[in-house]
C-alpha atoms as a PDB file:
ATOM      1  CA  UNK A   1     109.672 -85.076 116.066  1.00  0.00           C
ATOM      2  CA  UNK A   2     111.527 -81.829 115.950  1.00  0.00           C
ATOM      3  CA  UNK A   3     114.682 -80.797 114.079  1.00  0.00           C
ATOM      4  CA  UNK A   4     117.262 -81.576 116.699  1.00  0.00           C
ATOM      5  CA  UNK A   5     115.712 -85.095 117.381  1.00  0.00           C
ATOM      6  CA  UNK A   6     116.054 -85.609 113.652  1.00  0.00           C
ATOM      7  CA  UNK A   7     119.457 -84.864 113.917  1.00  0.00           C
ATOM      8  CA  UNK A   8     120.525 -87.033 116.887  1.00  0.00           C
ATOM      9  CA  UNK A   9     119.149 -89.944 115.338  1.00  0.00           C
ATOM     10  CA  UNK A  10     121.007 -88.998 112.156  1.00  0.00           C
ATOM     11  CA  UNK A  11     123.860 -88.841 114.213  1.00  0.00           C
ATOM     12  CA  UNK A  12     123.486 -92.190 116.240  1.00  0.00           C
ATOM     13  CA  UNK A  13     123.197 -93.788 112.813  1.00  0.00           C
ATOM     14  CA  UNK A  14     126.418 -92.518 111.036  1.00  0.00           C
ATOM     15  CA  UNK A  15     127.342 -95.324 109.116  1.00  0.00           C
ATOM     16  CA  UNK A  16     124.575 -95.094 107.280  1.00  0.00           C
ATOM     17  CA  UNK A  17     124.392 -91.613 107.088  1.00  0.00           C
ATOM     18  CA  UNK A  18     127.707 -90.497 106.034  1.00  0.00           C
ATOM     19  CA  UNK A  19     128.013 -93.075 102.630  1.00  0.00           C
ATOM     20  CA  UNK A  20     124.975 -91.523 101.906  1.00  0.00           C
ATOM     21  CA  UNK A  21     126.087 -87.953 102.400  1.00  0.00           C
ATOM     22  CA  UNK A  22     128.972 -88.908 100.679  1.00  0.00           C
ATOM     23  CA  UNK A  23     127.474 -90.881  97.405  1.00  0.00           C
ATOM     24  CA  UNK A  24     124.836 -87.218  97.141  1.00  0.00           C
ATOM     25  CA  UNK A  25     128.366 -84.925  97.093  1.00  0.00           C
ATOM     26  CA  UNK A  26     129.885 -86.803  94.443  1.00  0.00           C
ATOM     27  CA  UNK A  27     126.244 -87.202  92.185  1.00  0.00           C
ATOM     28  CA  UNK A  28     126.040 -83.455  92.976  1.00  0.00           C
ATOM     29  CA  UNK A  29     130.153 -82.678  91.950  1.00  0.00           C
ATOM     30  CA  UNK A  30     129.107 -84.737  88.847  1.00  0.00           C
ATOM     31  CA  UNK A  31     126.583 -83.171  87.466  1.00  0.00           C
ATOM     32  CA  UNK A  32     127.834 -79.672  88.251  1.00  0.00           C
ATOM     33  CA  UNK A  33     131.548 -80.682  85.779  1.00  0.00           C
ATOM     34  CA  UNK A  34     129.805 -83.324  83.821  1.00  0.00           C
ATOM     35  CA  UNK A  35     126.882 -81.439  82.296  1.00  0.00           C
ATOM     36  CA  UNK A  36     128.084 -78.565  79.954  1.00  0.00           C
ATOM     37  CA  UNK A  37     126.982 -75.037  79.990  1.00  0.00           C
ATOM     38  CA  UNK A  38     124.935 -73.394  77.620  1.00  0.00           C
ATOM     39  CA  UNK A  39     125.305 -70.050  75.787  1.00  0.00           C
ATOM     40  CA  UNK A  40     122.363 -67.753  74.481  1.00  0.00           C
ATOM     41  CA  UNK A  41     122.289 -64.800  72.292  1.00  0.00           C
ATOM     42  CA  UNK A  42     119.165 -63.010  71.820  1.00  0.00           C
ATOM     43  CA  UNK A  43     118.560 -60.450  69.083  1.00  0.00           C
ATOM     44  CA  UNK A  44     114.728 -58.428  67.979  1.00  0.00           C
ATOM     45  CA  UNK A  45     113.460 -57.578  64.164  1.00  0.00           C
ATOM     46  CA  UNK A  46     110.406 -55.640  63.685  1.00  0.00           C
ATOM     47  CA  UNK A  47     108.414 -55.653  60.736  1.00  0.00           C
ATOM     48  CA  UNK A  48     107.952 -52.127  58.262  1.00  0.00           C
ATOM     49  CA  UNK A  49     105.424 -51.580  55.794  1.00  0.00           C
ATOM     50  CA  UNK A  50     107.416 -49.942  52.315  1.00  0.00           C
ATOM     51  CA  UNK A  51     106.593 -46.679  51.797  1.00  0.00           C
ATOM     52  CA  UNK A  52     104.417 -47.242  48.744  1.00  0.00           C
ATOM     53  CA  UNK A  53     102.268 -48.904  50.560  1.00  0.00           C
ATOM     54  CA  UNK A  54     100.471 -45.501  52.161  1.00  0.00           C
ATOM     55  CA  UNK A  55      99.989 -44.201  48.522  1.00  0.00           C
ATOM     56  CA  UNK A  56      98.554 -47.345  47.137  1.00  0.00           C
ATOM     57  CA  UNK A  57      95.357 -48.992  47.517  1.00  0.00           C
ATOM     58  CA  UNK A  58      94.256 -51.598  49.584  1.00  0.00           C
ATOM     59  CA  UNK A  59      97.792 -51.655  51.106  1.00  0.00           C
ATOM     60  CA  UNK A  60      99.341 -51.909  47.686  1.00  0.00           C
ATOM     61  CA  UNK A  61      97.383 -55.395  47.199  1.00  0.00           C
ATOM     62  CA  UNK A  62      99.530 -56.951  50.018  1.00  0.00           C
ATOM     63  CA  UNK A  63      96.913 -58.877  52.004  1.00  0.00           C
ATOM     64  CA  UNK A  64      99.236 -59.459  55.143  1.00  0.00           C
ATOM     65  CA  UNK A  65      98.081 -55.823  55.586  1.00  0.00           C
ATOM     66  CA  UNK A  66      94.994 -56.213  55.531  1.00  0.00           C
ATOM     67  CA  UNK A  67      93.980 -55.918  59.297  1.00  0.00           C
ATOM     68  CA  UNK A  68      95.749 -52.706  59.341  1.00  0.00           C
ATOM     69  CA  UNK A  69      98.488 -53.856  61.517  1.00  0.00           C
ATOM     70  CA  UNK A  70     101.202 -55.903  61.099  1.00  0.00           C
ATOM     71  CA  UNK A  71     100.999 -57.670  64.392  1.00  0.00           C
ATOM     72  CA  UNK A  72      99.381 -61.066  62.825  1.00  0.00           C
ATOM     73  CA  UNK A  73     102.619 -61.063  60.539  1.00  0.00           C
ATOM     74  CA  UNK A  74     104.987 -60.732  63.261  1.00  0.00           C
ATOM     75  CA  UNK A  75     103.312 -64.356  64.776  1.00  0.00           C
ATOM     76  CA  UNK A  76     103.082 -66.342  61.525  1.00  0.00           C
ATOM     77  CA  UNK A  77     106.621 -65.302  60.320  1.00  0.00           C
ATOM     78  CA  UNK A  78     107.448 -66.654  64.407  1.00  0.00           C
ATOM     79  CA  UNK A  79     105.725 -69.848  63.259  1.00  0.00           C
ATOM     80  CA  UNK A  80     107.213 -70.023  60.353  1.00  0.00           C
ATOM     81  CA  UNK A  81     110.404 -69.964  61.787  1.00  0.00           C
ATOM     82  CA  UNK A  82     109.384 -72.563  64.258  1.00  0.00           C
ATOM     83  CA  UNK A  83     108.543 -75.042  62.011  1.00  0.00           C
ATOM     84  CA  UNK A  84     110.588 -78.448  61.358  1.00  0.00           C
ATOM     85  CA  UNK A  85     110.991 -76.840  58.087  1.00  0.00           C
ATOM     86  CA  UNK A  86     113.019 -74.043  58.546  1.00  0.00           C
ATOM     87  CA  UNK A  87     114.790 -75.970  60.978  1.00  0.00           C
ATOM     88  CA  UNK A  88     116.239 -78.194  58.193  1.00  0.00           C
ATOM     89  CA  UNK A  89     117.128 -75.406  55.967  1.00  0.00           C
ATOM     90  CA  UNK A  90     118.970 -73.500  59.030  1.00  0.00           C
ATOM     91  CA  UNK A  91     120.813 -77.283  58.995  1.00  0.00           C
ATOM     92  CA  UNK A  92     121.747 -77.015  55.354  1.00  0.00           C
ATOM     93  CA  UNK A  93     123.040 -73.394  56.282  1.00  0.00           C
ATOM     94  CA  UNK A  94     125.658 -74.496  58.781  1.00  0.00           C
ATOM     95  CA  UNK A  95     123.202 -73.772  61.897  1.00  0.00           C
ATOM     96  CA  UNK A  96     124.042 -76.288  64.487  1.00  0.00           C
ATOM     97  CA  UNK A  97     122.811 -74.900  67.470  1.00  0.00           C
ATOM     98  CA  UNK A  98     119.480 -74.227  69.050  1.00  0.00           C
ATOM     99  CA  UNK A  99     117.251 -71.732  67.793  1.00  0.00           C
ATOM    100  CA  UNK A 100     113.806 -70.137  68.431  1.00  0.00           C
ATOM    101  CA  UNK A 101     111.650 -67.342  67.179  1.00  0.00           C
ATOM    102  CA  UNK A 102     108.499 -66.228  69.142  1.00  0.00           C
ATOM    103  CA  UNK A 103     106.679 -62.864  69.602  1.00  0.00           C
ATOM    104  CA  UNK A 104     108.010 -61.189  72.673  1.00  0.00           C
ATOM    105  CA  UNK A 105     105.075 -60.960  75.767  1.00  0.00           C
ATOM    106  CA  UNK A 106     103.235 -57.117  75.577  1.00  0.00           C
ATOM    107  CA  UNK A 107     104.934 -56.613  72.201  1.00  0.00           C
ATOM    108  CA  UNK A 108     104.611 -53.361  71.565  1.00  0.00           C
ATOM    109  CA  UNK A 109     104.919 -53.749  67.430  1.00  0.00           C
ATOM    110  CA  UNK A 110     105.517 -56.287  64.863  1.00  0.00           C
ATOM    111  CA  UNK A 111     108.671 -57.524  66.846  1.00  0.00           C
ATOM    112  CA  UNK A 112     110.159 -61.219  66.700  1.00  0.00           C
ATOM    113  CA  UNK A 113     112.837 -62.617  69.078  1.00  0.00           C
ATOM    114  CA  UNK A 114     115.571 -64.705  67.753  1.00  0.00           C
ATOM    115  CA  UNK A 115     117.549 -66.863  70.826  1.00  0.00           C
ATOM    116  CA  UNK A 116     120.263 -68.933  69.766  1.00  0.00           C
ATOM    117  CA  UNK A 117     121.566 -70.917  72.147  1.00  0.00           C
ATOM    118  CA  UNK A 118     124.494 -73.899  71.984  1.00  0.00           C
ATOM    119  CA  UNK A 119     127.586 -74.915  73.894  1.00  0.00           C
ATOM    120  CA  UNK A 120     129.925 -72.550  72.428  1.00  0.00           C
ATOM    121  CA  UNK A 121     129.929 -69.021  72.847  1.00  0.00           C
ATOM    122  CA  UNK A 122     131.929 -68.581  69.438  1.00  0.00           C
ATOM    123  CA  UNK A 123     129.458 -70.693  68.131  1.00  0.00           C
ATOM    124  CA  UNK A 124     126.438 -69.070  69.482  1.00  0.00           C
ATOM    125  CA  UNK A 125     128.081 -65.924  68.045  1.00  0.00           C
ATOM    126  CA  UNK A 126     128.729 -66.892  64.356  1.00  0.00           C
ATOM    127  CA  UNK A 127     125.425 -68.369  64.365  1.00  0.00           C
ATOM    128  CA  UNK A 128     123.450 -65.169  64.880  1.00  0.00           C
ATOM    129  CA  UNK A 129     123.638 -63.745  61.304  1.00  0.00           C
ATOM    130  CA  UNK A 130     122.950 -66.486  59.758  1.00  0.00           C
ATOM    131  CA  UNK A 131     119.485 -66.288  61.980  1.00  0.00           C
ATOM    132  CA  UNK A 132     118.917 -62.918  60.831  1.00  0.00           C
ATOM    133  CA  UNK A 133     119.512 -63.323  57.752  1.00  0.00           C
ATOM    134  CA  UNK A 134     117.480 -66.327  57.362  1.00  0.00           C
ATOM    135  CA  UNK A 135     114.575 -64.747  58.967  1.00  0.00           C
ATOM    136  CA  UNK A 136     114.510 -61.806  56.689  1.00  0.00           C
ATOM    137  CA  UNK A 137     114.467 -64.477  53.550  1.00  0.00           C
ATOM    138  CA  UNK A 138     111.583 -66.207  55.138  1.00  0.00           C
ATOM    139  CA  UNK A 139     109.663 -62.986  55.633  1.00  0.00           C
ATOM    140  CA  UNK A 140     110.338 -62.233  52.321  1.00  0.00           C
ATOM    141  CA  UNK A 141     109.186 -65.927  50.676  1.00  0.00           C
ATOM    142  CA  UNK A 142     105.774 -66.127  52.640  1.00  0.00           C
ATOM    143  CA  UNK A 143     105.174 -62.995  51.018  1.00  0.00           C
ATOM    144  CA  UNK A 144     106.374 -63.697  47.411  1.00  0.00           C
ATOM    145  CA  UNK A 145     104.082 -67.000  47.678  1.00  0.00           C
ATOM    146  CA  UNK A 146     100.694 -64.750  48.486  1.00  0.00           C
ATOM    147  CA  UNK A 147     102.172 -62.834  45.038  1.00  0.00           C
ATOM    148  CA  UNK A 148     102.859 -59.764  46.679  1.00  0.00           C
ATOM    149  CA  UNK A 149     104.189 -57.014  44.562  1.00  0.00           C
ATOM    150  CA  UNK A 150     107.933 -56.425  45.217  1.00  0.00           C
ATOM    151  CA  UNK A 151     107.127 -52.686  45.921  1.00  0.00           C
ATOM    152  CA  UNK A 152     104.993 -53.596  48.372  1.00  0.00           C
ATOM    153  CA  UNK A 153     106.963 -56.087  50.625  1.00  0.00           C
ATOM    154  CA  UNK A 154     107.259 -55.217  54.305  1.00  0.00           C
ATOM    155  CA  UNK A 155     110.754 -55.906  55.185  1.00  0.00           C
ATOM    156  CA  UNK A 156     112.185 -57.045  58.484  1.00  0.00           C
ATOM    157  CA  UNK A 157     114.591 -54.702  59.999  1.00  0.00           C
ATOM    158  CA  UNK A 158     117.091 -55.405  62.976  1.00  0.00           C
ATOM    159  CA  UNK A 159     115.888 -53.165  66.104  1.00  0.00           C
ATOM    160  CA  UNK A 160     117.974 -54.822  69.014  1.00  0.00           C
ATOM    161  CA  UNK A 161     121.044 -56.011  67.778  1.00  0.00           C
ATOM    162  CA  UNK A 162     122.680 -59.719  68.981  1.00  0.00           C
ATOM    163  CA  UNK A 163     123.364 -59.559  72.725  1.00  0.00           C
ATOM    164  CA  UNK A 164     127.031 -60.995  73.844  1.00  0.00           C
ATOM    165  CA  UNK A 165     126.333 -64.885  74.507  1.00  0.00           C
ATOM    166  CA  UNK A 166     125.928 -65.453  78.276  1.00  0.00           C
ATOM    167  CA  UNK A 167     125.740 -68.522  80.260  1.00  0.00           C
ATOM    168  CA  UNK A 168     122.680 -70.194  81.044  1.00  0.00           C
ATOM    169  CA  UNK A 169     123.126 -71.967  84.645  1.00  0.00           C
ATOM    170  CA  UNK A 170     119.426 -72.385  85.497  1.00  0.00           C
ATOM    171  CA  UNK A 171     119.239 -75.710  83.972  1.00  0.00           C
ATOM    172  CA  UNK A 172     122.160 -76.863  85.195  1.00  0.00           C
ATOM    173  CA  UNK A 173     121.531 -75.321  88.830  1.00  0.00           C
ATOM    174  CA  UNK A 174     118.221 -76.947  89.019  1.00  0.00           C
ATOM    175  CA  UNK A 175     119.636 -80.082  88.496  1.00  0.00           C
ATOM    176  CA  UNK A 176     122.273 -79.635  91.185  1.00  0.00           C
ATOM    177  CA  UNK A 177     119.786 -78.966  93.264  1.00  0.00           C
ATOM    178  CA  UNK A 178     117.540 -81.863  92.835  1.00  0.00           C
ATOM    179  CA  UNK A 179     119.830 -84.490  93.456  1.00  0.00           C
ATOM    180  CA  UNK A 180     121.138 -82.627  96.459  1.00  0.00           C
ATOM    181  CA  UNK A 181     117.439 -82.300  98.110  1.00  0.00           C
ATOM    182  CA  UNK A 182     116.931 -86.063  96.867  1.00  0.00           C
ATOM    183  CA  UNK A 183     120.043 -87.070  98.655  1.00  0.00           C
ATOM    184  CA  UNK A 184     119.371 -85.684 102.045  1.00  0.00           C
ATOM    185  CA  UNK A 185     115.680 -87.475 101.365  1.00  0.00           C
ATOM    186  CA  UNK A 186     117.328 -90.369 100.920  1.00  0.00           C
ATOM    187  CA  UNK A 187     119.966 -89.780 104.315  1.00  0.00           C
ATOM    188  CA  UNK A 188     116.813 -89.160 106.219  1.00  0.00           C
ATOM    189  CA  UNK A 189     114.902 -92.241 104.900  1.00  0.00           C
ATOM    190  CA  UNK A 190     117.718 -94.685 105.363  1.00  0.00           C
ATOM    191  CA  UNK A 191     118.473 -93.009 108.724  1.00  0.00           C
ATOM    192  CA  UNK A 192     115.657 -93.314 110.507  1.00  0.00           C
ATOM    193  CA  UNK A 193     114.876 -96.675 108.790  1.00  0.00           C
ATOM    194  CA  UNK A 194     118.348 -97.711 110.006  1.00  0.00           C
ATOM    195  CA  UNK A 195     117.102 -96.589 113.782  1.00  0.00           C
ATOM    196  CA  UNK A 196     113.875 -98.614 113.396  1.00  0.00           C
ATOM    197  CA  UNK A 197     115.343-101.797 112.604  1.00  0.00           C
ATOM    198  CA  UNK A 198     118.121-101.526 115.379  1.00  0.00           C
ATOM    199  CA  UNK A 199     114.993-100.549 118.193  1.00  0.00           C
ATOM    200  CA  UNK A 200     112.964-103.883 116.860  1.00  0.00           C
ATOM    201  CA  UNK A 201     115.906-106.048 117.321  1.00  0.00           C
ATOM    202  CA  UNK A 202     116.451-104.802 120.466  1.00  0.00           C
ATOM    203  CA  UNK A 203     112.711-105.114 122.004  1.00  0.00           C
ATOM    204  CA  UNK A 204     113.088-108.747 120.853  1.00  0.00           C
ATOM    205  CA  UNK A 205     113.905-111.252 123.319  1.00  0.00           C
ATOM    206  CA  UNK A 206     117.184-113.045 122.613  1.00  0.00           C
ATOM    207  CA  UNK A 207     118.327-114.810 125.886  1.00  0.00           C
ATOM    208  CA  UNK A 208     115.761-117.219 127.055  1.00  0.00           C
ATOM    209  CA  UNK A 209     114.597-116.657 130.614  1.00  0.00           C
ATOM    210  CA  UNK A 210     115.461-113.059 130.666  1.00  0.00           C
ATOM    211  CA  UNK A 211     113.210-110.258 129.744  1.00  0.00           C
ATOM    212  CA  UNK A 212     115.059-107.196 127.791  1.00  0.00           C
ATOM    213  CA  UNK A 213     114.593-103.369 128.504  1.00  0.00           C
ATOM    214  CA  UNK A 214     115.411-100.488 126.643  1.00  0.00           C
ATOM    215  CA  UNK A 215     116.305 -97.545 128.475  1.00  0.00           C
ATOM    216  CA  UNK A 216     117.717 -94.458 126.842  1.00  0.00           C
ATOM    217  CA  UNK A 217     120.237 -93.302 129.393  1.00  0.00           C
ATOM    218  CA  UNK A 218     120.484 -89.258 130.024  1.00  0.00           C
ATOM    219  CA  UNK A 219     123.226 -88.195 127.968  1.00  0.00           C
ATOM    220  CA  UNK A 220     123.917 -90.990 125.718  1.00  0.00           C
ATOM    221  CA  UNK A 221     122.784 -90.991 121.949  1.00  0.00           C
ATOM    222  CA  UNK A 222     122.990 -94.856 121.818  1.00  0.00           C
ATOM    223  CA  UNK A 223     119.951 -97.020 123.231  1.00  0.00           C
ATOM    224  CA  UNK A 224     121.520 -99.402 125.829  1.00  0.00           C
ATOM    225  CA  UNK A 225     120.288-102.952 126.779  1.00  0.00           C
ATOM    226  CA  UNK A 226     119.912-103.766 130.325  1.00  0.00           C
ATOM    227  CA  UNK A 227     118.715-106.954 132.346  1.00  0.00           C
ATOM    228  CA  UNK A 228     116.594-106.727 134.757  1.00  0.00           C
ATOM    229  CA  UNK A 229     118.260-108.704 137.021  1.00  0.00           C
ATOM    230  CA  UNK A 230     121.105-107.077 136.398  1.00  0.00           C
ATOM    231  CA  UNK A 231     119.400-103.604 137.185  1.00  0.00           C
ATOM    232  CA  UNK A 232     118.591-105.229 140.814  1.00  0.00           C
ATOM    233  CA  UNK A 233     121.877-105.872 141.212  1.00  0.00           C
ATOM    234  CA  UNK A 234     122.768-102.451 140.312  1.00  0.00           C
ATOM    235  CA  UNK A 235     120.727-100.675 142.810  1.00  0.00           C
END
């Protein structure tokens, strides 16, 4: 069954059809207005050795430096971060909104990313800081617990400052989406379900002593009962 066959049976079964059609516009209108939109703001730190460190040895007894890059610190100052934690002392700061830290794909360096994202753009905004600043004070603890001398702390510099929050519309969009394509499922189920039921009732006999035909006449969408007496009559 091609497309336009599809379609004329769509169209012989309207009733059906059109509350469906109807009931998928207003799910669709729904979720578009009913679902808020999300703001992000991204910003980058990278990680820097102190300068005492070259002069100093073993890395000035700082064993996050230990592998001679500070890669490795970059991903467990992500995790740490991460972790349910920090999450509840970003609460206790004032940090509402959503927030992750992760070592960016082909890194280059020590970087960390820092997305914020909520459902204010003011929000998102204010937010930011308190991030970065919370992120340096984490770097700074993980080392102070390993005993690392204060001249010897890598520090956690800002490289790409907090981007103006922007609207995220894929989640929302996919949504749309989905109920629209699960609509027009539905229209097509119902539809040709609808045209099933009406062709078995009509290849059933009703009128005793008469036998039933189904003709589609040329040029009609609707399937039209004729006798066969009646069709001798007619010719």
């Amino acid at each position: 069954m091609d497309f336009a066959e599809a379609f004329r049976v769509i169209r012989r079964r309207w009733r059906v059809a059109l509350p469906v059609l109807a009931l998928t516009v207003i799910a669709v209108a729904v979720a578009y207005v009913g679902r808020p939109t999300k703001y992000q703001s991204m910003a980058q730190i990278s990680l820097i050795a102190n300068g005492v460190m070259a002069d100093q040895p073993v890395n000035g007894n700082n064993p996050y430096v230990a592998v001679s890059n500070l890669g490795p610190l970059a991903a467990i100052l992500a995790g740490d971060l991460s972790s349910d934690q920090a999450a509840q002392q970003l609460g206790e700061l004032g940090m509402t909104n959503g927030f992750t830290a992760a070592v960016p794909a082909f890194a280059a360096g020590p970087f960390v990313s820092l997305t914020v994202t909520g459902h204010s753009s003011s929000g998102v905004q204010d937010s930011m800081p308190i991030v970065i600043s919370f992120a340096q004070q984490r770097l700074r603890q993980l080392q102070e617990a390993d005993s690392v001398p204060t001249a010897a702390l890598i520090q956690a510099i800002v490289i790409s400052p907090p981007s103006r929050p922007r609207a995220v519309l894929k989640p929302k969009i996919e949504l749309v989406v989905g109920l629209a394509i699960a609509g027009l499922v539905l229209l097509v189920l119902l539809s040709f379900a609808a045209e099933g039921r009406a062709l078995r009732q009509a290849e059933s006999p009703q009128v005793p002593g008469n036998r039933r035909a189904i003709e589609l006449v040329h040029g009609s969408d609707e399937p039209t009962m004729v006798l066969d007496g009646q069709k001798e009559r007619n010719q």
